[in-house]
C-alpha atoms as a PDB file:
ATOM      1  CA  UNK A   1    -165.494  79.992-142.114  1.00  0.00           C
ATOM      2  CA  UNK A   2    -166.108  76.691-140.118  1.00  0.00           C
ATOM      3  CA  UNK A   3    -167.287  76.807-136.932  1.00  0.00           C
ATOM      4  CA  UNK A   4    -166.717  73.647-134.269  1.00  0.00           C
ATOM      5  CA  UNK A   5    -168.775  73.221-131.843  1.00  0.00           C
ATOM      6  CA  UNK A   6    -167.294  70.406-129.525  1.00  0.00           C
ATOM      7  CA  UNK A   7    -170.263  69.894-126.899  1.00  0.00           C
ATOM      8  CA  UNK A   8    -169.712  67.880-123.921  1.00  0.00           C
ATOM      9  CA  UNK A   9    -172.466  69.411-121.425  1.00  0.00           C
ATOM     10  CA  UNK A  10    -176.617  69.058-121.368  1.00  0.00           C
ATOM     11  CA  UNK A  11    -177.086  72.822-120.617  1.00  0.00           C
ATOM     12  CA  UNK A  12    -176.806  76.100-122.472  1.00  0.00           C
ATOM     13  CA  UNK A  13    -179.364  75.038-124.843  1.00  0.00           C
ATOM     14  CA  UNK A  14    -180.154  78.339-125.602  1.00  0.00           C
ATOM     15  CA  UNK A  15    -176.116  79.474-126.460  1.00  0.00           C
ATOM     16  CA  UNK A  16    -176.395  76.379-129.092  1.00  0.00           C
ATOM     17  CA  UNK A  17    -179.684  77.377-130.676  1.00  0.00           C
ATOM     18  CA  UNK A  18    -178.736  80.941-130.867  1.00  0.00           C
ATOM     19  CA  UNK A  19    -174.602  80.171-132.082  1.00  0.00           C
ATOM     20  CA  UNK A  20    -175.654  77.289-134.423  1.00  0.00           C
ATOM     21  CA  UNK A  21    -178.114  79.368-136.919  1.00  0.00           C
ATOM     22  CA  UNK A  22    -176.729  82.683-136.376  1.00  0.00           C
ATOM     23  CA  UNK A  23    -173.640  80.807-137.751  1.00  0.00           C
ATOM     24  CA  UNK A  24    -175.496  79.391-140.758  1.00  0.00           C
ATOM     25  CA  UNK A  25    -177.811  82.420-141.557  1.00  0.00           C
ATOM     26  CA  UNK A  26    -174.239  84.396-141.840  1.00  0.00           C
ATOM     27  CA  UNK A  27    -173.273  81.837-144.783  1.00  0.00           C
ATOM     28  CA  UNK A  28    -170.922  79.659-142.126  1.00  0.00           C
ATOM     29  CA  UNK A  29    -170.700  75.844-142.062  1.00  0.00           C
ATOM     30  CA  UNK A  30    -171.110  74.542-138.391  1.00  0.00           C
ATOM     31  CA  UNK A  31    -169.537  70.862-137.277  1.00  0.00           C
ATOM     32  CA  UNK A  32    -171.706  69.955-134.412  1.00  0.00           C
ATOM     33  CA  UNK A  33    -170.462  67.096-132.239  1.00  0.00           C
ATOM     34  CA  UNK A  34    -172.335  65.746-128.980  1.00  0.00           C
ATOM     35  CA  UNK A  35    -170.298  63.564-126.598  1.00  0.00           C
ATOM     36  CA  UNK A  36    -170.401  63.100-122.450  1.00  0.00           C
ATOM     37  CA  UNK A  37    -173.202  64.621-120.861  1.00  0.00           C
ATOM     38  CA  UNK A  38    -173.692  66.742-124.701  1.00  0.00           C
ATOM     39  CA  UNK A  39    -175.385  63.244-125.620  1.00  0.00           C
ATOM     40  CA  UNK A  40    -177.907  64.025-123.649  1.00  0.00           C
ATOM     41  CA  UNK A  41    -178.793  66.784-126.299  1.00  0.00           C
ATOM     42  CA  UNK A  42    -179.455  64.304-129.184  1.00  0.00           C
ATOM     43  CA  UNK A  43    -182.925  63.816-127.453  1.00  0.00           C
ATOM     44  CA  UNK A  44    -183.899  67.179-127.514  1.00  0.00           C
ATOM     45  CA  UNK A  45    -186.101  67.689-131.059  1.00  0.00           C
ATOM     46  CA  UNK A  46    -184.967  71.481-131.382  1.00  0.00           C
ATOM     47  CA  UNK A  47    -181.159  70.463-130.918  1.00  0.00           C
ATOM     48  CA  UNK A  48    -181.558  67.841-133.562  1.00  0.00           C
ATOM     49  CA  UNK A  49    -183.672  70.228-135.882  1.00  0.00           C
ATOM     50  CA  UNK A  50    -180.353  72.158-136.314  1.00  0.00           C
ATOM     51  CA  UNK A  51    -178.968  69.829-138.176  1.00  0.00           C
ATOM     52  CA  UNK A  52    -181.351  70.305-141.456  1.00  0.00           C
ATOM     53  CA  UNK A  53    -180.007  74.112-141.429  1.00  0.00           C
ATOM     54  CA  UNK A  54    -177.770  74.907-144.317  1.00  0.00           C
ATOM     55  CA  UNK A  55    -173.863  74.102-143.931  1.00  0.00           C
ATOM     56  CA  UNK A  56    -174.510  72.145-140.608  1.00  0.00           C
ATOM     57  CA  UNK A  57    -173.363  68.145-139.810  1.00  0.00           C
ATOM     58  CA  UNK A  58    -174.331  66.698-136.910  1.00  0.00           C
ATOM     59  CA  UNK A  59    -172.510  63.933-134.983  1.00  0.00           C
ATOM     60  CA  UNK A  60    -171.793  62.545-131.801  1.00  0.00           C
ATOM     61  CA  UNK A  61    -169.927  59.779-129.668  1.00  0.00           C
ATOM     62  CA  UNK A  62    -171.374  56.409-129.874  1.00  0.00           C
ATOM     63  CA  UNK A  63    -169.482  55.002-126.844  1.00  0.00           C
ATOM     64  CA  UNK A  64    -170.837  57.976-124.865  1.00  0.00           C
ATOM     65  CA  UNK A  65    -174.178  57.386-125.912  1.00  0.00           C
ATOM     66  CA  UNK A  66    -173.954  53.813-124.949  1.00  0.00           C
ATOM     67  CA  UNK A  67    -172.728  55.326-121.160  1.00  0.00           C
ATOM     68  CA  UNK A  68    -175.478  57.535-121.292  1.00  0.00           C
ATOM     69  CA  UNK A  69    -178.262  54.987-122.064  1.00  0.00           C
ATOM     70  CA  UNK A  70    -178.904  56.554-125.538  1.00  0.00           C
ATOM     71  CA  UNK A  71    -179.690  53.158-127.925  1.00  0.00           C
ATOM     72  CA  UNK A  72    -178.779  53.257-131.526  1.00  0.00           C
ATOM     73  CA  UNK A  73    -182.257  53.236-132.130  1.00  0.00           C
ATOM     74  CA  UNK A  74    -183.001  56.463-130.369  1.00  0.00           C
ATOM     75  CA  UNK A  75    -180.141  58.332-132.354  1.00  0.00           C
ATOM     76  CA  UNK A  76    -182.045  60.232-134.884  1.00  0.00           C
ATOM     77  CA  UNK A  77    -181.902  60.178-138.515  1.00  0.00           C
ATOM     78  CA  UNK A  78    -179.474  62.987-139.932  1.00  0.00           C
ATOM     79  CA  UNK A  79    -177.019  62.521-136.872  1.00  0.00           C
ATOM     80  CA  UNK A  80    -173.965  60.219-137.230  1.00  0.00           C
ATOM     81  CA  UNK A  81    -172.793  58.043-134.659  1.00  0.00           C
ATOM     82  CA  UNK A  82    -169.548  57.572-135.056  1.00  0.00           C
ATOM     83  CA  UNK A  83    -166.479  57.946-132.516  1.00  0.00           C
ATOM     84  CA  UNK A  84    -163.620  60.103-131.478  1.00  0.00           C
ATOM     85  CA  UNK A  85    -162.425  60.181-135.369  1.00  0.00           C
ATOM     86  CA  UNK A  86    -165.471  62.737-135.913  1.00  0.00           C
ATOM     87  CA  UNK A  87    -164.172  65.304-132.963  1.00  0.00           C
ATOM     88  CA  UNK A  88    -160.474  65.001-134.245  1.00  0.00           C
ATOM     89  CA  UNK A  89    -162.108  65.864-137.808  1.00  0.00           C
ATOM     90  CA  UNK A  90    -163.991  68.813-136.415  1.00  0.00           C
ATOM     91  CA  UNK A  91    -160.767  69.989-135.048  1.00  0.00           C
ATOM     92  CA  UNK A  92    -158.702  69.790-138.140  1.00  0.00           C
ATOM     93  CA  UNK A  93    -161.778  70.648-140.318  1.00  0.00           C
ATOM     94  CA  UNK A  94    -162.658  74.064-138.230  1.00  0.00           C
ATOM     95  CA  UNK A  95    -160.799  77.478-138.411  1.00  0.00           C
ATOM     96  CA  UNK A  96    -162.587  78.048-134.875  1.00  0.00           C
ATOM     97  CA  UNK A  97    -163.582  75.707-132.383  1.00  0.00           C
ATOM     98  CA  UNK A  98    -165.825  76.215-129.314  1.00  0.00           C
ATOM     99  CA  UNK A  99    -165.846  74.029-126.583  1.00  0.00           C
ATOM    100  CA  UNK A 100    -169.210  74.210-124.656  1.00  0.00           C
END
């Protein structure tokens, strides 16, 4: 299964943590996409660190980074900045999506 996980706010760190490698310890892929305040969250090293666990991509909104004051240069390696393309991809790509 494919797991979305559309995130659009800087809180419930935790919930993301927890849901993104209990997801990929049970063998599921997670598509991880960061855009509004979830930007915010491409700062935070044990966010980011999810992305190196097994069956998880990591992305987020370059024109809400830009809003947000998040520079190219601070987006960190592993994470693509793309656009909205990546969240209609995570949509079509997941059998569940959750919006957090």
């Amino acid at each position: 299964m494919t797991i979305g996980l559309l995130v659009t706010r800087d809180t419930f760190k935790a919930e993301l943590i927890g849901l993104t490698k209990s997801a990929s310890a049970k063998g599921h892929d997670v598509i991880f996409f960061m855009m509004d305040d979830g930007i915010r969250h491409s700062q935070d090293p044990e966010i980011v660190a999810l992305k190196d666990l097994k069956g998880v991509t990591m992305s987020l909104c370059d024109h809400s980074a830009k809003l947000r004051g998040v520079t190219e240069t601070m987006i960190p390696k592993g994470v693509t900045a793309g656009s909205q393309y990546q969240n209609a991809v995570l949509n079509q790509d997941s059998d569940r999506v959750i919006f957090i």
